[in-house]
C-alpha atoms as a PDB file:
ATOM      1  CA  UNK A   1      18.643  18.791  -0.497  1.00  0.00           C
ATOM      2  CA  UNK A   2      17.265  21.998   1.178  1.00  0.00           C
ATOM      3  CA  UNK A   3      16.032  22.714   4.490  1.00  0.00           C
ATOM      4  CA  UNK A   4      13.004  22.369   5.934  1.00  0.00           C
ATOM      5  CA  UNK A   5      12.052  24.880   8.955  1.00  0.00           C
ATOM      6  CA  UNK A   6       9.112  25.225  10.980  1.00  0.00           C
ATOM      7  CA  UNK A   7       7.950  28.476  12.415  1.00  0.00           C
ATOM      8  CA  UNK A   8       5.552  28.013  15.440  1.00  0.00           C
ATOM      9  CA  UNK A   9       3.776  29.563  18.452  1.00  0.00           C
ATOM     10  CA  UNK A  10       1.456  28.748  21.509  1.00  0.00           C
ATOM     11  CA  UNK A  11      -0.715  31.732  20.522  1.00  0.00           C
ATOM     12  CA  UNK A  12      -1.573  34.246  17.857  1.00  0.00           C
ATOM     13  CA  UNK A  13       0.362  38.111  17.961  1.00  0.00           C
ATOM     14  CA  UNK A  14       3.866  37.004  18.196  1.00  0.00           C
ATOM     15  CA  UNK A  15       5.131  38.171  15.260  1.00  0.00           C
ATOM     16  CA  UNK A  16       5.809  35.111  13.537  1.00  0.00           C
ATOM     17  CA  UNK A  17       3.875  35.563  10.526  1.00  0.00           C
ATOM     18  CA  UNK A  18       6.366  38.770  10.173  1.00  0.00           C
ATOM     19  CA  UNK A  19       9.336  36.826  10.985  1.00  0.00           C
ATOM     20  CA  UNK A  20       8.715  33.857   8.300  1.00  0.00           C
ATOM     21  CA  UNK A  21       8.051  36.553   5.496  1.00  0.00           C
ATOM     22  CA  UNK A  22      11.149  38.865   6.391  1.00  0.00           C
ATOM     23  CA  UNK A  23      13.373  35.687   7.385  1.00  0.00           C
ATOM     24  CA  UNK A  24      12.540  34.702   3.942  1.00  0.00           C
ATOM     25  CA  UNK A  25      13.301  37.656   2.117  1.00  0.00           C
ATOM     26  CA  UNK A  26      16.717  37.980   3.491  1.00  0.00           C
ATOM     27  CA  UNK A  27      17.393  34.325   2.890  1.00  0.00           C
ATOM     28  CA  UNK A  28      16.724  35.477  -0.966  1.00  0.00           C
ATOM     29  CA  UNK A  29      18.762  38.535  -0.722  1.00  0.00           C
ATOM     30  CA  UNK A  30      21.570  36.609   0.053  1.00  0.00           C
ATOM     31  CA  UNK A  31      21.065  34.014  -2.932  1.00  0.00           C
ATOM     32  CA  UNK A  32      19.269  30.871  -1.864  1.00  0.00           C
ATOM     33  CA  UNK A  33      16.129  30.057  -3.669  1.00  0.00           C
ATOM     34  CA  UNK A  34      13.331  30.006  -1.197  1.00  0.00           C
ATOM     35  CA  UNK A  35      10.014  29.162   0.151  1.00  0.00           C
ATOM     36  CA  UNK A  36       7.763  30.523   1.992  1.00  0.00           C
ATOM     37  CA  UNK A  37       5.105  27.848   2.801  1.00  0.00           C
ATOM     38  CA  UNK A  38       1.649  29.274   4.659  1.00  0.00           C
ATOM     39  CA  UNK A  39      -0.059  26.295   6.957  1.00  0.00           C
ATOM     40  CA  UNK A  40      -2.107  28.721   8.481  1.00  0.00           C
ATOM     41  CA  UNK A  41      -5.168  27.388   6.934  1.00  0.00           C
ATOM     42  CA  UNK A  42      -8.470  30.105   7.388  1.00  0.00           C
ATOM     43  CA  UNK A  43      -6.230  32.606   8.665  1.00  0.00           C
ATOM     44  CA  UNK A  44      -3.857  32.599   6.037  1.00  0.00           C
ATOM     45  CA  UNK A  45      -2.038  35.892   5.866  1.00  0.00           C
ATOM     46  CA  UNK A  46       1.746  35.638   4.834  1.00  0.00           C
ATOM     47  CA  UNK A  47       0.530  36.177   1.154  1.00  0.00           C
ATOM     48  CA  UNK A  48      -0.321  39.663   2.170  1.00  0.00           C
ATOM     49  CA  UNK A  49       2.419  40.069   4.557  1.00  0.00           C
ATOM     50  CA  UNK A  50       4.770  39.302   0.916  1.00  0.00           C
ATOM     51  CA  UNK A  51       2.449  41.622  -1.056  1.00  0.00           C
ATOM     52  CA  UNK A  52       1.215  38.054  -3.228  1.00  0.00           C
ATOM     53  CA  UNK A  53      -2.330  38.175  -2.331  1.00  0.00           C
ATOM     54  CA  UNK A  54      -3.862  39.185  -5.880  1.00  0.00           C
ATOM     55  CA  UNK A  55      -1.039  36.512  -7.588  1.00  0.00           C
ATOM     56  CA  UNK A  56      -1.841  33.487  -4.739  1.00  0.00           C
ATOM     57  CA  UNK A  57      -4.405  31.249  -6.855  1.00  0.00           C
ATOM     58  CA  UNK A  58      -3.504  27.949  -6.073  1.00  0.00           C
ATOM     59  CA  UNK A  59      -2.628  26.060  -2.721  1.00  0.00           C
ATOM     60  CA  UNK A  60      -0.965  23.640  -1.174  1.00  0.00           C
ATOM     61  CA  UNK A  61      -3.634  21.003  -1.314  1.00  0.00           C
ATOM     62  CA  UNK A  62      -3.722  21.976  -5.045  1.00  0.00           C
ATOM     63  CA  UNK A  63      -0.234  20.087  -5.110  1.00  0.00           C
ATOM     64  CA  UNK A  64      -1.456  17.212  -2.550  1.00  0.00           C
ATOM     65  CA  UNK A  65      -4.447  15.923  -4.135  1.00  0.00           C
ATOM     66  CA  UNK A  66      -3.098  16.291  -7.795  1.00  0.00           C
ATOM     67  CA  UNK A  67      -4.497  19.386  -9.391  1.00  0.00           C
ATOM     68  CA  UNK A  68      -1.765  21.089 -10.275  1.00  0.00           C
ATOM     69  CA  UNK A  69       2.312  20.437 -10.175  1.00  0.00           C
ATOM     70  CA  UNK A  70       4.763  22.820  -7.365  1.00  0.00           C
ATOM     71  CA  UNK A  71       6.126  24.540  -9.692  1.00  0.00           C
ATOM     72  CA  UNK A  72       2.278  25.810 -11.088  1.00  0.00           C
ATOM     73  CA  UNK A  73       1.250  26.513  -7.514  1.00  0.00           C
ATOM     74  CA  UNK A  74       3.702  28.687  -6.235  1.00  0.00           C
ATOM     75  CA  UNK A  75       4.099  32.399  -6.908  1.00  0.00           C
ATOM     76  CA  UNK A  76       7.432  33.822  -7.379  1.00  0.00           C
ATOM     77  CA  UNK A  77       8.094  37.412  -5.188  1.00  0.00           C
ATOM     78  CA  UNK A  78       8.094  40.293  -7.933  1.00  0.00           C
ATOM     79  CA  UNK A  79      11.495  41.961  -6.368  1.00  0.00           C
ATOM     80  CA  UNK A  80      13.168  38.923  -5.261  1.00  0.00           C
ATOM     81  CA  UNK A  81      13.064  36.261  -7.932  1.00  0.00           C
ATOM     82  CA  UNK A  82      14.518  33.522  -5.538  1.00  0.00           C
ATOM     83  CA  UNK A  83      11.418  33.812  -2.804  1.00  0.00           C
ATOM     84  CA  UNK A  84       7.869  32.073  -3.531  1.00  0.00           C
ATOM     85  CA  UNK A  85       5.323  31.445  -1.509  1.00  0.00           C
ATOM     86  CA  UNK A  86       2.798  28.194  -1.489  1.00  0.00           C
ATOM     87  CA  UNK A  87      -0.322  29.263   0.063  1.00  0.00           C
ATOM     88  CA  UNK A  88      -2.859  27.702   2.381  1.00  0.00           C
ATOM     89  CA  UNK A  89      -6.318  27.286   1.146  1.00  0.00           C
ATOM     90  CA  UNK A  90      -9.202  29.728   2.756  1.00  0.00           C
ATOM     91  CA  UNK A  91     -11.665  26.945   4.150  1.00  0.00           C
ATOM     92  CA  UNK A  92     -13.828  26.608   7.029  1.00  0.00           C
ATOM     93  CA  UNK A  93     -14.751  22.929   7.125  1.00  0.00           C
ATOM     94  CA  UNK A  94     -11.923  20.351   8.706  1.00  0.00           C
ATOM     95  CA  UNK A  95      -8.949  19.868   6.585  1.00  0.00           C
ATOM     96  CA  UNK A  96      -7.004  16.493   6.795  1.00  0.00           C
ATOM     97  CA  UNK A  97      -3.899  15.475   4.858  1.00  0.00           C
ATOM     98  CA  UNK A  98      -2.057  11.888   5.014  1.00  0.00           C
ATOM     99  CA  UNK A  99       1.238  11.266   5.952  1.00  0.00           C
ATOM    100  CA  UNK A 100       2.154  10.343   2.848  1.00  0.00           C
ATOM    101  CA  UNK A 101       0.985  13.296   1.084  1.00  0.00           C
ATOM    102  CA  UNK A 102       2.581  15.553   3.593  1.00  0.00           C
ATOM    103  CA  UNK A 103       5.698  13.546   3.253  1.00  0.00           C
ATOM    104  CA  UNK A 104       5.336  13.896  -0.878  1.00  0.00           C
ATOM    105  CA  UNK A 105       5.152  17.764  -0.984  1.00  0.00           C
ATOM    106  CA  UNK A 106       7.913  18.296   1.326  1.00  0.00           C
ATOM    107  CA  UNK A 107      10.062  15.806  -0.885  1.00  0.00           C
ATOM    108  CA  UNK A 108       9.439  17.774  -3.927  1.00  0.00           C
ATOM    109  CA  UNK A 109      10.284  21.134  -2.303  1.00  0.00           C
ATOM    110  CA  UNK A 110      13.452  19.897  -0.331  1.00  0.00           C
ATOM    111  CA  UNK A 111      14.684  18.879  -4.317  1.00  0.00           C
ATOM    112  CA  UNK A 112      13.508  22.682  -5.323  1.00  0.00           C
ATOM    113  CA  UNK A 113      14.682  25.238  -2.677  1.00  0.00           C
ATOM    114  CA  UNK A 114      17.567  25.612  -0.341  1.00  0.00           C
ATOM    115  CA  UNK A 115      15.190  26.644   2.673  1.00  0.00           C
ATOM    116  CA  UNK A 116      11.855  26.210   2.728  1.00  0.00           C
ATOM    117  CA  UNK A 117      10.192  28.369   5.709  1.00  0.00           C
ATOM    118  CA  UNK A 118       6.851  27.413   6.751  1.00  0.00           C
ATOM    119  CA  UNK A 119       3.998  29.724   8.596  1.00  0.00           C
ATOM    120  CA  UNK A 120       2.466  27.190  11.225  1.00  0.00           C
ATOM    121  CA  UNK A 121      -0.793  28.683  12.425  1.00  0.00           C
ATOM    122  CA  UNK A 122      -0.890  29.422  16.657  1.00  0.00           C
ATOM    123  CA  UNK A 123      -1.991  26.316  18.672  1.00  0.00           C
ATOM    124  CA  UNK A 124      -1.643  22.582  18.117  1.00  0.00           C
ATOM    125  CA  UNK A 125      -3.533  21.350  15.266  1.00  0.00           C
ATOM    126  CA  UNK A 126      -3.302  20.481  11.720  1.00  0.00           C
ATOM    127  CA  UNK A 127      -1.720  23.174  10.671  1.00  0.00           C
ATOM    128  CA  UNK A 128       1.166  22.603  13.348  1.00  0.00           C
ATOM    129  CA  UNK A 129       1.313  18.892  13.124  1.00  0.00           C
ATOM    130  CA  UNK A 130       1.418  19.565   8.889  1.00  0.00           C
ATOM    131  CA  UNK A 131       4.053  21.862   9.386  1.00  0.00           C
ATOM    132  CA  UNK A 132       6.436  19.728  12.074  1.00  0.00           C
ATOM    133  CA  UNK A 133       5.982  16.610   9.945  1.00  0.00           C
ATOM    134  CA  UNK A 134       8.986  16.415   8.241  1.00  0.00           C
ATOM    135  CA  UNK A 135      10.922  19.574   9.411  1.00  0.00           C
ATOM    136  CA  UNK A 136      15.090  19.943  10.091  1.00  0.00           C
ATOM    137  CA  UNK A 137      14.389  22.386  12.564  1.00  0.00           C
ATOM    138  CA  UNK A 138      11.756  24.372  14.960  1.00  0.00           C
ATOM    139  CA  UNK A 139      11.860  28.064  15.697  1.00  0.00           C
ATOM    140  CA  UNK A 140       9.339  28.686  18.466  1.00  0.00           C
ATOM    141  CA  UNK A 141       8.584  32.509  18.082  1.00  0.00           C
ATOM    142  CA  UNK A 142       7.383  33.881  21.322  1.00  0.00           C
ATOM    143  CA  UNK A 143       7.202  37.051  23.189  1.00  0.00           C
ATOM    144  CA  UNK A 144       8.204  38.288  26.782  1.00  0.00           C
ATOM    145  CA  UNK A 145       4.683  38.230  27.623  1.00  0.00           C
ATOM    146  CA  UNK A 146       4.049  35.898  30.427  1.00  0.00           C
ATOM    147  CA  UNK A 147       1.425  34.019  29.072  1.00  0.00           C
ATOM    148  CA  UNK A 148       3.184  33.825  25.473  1.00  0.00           C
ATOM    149  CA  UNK A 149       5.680  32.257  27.667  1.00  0.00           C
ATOM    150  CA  UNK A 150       3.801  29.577  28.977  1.00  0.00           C
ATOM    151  CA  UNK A 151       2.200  28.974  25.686  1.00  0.00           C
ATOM    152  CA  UNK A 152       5.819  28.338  24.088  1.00  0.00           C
ATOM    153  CA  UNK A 153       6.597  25.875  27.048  1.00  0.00           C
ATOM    154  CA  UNK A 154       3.654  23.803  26.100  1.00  0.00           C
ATOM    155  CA  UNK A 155       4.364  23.960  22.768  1.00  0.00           C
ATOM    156  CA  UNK A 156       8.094  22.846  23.130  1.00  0.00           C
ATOM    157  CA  UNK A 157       6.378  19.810  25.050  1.00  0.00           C
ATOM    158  CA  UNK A 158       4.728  18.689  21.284  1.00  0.00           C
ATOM    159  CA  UNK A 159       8.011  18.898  20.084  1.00  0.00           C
ATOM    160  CA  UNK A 160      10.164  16.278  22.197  1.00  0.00           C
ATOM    161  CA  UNK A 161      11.394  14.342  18.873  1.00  0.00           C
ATOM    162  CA  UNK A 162      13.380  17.164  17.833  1.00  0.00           C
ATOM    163  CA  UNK A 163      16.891  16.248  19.122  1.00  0.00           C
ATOM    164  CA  UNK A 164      19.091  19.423  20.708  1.00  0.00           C
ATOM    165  CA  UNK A 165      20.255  22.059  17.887  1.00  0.00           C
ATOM    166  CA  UNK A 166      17.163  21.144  16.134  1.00  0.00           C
ATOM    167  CA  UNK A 167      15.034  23.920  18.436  1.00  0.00           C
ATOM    168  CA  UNK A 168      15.460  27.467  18.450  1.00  0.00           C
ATOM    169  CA  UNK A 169      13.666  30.776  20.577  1.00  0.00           C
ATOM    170  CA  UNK A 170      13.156  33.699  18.685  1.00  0.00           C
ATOM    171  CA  UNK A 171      11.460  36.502  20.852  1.00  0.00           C
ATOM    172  CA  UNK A 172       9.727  38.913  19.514  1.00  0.00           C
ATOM    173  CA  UNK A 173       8.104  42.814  19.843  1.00  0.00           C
ATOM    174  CA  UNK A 174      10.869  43.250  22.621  1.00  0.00           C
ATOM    175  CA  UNK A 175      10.721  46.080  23.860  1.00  0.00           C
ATOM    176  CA  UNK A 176      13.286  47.534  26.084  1.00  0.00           C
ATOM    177  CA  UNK A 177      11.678  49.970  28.464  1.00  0.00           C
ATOM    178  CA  UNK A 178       8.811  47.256  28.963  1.00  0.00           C
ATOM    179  CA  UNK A 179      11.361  43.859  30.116  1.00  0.00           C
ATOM    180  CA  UNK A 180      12.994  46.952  32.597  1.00  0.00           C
ATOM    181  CA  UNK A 181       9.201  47.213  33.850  1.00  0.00           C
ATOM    182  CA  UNK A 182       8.821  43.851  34.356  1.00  0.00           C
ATOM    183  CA  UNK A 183      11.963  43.267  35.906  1.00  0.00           C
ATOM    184  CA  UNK A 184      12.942  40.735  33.192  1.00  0.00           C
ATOM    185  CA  UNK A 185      15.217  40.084  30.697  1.00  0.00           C
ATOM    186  CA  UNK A 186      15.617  37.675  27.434  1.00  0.00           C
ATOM    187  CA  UNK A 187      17.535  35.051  29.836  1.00  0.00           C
ATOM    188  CA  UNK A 188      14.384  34.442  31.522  1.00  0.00           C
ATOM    189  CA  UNK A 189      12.017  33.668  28.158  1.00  0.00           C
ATOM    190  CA  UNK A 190      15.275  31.651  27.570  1.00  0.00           C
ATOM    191  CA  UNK A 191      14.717  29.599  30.634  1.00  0.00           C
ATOM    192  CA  UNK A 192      11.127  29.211  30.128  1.00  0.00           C
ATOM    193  CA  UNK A 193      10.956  28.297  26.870  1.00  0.00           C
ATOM    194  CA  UNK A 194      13.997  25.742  27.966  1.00  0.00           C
ATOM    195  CA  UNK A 195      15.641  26.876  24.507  1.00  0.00           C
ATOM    196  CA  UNK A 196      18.606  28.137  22.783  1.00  0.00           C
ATOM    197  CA  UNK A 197      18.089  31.848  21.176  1.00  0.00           C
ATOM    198  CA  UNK A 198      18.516  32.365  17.685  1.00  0.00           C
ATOM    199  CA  UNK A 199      17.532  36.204  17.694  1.00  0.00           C
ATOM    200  CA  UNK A 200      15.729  38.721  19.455  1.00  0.00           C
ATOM    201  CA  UNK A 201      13.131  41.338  17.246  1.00  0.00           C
ATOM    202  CA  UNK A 202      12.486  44.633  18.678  1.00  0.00           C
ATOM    203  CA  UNK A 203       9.428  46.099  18.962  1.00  0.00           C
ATOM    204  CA  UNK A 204       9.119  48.549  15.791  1.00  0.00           C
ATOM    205  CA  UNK A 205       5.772  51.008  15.220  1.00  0.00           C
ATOM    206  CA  UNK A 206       6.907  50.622  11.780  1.00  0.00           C
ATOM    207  CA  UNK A 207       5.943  46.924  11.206  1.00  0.00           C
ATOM    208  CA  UNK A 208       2.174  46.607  10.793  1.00  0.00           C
ATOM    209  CA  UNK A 209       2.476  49.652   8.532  1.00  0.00           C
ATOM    210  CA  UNK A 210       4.472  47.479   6.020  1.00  0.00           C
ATOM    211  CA  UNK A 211       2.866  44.452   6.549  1.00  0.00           C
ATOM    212  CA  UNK A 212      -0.489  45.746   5.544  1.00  0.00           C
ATOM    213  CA  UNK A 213       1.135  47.182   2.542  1.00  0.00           C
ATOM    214  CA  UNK A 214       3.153  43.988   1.977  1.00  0.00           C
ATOM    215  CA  UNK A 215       6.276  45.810   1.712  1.00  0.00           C
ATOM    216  CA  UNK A 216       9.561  44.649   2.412  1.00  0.00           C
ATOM    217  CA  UNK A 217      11.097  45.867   5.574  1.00  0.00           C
ATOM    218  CA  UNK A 218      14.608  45.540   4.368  1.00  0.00           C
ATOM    219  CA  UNK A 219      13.790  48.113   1.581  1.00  0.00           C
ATOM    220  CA  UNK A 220      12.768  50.684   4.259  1.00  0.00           C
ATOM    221  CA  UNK A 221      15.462  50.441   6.734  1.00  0.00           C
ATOM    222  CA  UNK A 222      13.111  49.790   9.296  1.00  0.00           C
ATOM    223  CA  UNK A 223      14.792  48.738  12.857  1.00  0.00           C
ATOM    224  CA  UNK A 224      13.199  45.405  12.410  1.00  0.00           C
ATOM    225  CA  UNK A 225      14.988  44.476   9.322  1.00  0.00           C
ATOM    226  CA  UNK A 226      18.245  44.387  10.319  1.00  0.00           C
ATOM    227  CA  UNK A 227      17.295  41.350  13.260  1.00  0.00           C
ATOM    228  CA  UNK A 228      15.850  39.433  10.898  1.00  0.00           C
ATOM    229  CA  UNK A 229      18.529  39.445   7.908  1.00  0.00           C
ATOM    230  CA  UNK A 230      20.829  38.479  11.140  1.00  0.00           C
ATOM    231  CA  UNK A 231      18.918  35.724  11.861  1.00  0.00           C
ATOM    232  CA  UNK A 232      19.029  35.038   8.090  1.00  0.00           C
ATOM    233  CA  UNK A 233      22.177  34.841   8.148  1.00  0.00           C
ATOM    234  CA  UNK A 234      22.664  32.855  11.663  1.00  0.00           C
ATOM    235  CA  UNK A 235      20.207  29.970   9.801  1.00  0.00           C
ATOM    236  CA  UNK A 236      22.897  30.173   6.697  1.00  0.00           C
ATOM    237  CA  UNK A 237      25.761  29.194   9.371  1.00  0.00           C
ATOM    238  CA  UNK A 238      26.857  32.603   9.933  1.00  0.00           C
ATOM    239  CA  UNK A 239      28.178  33.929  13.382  1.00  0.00           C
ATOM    240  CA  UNK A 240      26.521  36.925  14.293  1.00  0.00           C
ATOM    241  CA  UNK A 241      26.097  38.726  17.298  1.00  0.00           C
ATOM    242  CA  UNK A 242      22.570  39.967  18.648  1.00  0.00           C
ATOM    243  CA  UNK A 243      21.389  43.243  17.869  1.00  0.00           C
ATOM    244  CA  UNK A 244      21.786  45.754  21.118  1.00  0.00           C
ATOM    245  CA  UNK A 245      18.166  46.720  22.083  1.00  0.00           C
END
């Protein structure tokens, strides 16, 4: 059965739109079927992050209510055969789901994939509680911003059924001359946030360039890249050290 991971935030510009689509490219690279699952419903952008958006026709409430099976709804990645994405649907009125049908979908793609990564959108609402539901772990992607901070804290508050090892702090767009301004350092969001670090992103002017394009960092060389295939590999059980900033 594969593994179900939730990527979440207290607010918007953390990176972790990046971080599910790059986390789930080097999961692919190194063999394990994947998905990359967008709850960011309205906002959804991790289709265009994966270069998918003219291929993304169906969503996941497609698959809920019955319209179409998984494996018709998802859209497999053009360079990496072993990533797909399931998309969120672009609506503007309130979008419920029951527990059951939550439960359902996640079923049928723990029997599919090995990981299944999934794009929670910033704040607490559907698209967070969707995405917790019936998750193995939490990655709470934050930044050394102080307020990003204190948005992570309250969001690690929503998550108090997750037992320890279940939660991990990924902190992104570090940037090394800015935590020397501040006087702080990644022990301190690691305090804050109350959790155990699974990687540190730097800050690279590269990114957004890519991301609009929808290319994949790792094919670039791009700083970035290398933290997340480490994390990648971290998540696959791997021992690997942090990248030095």
């Amino acid at each position: 059965m594969g593994k179900i991971i939730a990527v979440v935030s207290g607010k918007g510009g953390t990176g972790k739109t990046s971080f599910t689509a790059n986390v789930g490219l080097a999961l692919a690279h190194l063999g394990h079927h994947t998905l990359c699952l967008d709850c960011d419903v309205v906002l959804r952008n991790l289709d265009l992050a994966l270069g998918l958006s003219d291929r993304a026709l169906m969503d996941f409430t497609d698959v809920m209510d019955g319209r179409c099976s998984l494996q018709e709804a998802v859209v497999q990645h053009r360079k990496y055969p072993k990533l797909e994405l399931l998309s969120a649907p672009m609506v503007t009125d309130n979008l419920s789901a029951s527990r059951s049908q939550i439960k359902d979908l996640m079923t049928q793609i723990r029997e599919r994939y090995d990981y299944c990564l999934i794009d929670a959108p910033a704040g607490l609402g559907f698209g967070f509680q969707m995405a917790i539901a019936e998750a193995d772990h939490v990655v709470v992607v934050t930044t050394t911003d102080v307020s990003s901070l204190r948005d992570a804290q309250r969001t690690v508050t929503e998550l108090g059924r997750f037992p320890n090892g279940r939660l991990h702090l990924v902190v992104g767009r570090v940037q090394k001359k800015m935590l020397k301004a501040l006087h702080t350092n990644i022990d301190d969001a690691i305090d804050m946030a109350g959790l155990p670090l699974l990687g540190v992103i730097p800050e690279d002017s590269e990114v957004p360039y890519a991301l609009n394009r929808g290319v994949p960092l790792r094919e670039i060389n791009y700083f970035a890249a290398h933290a997340y295939e480490n994390i990648a590999r971290r998540i696959t059980g791997h021992k690997v050290p942090l990248m030095k900033l």
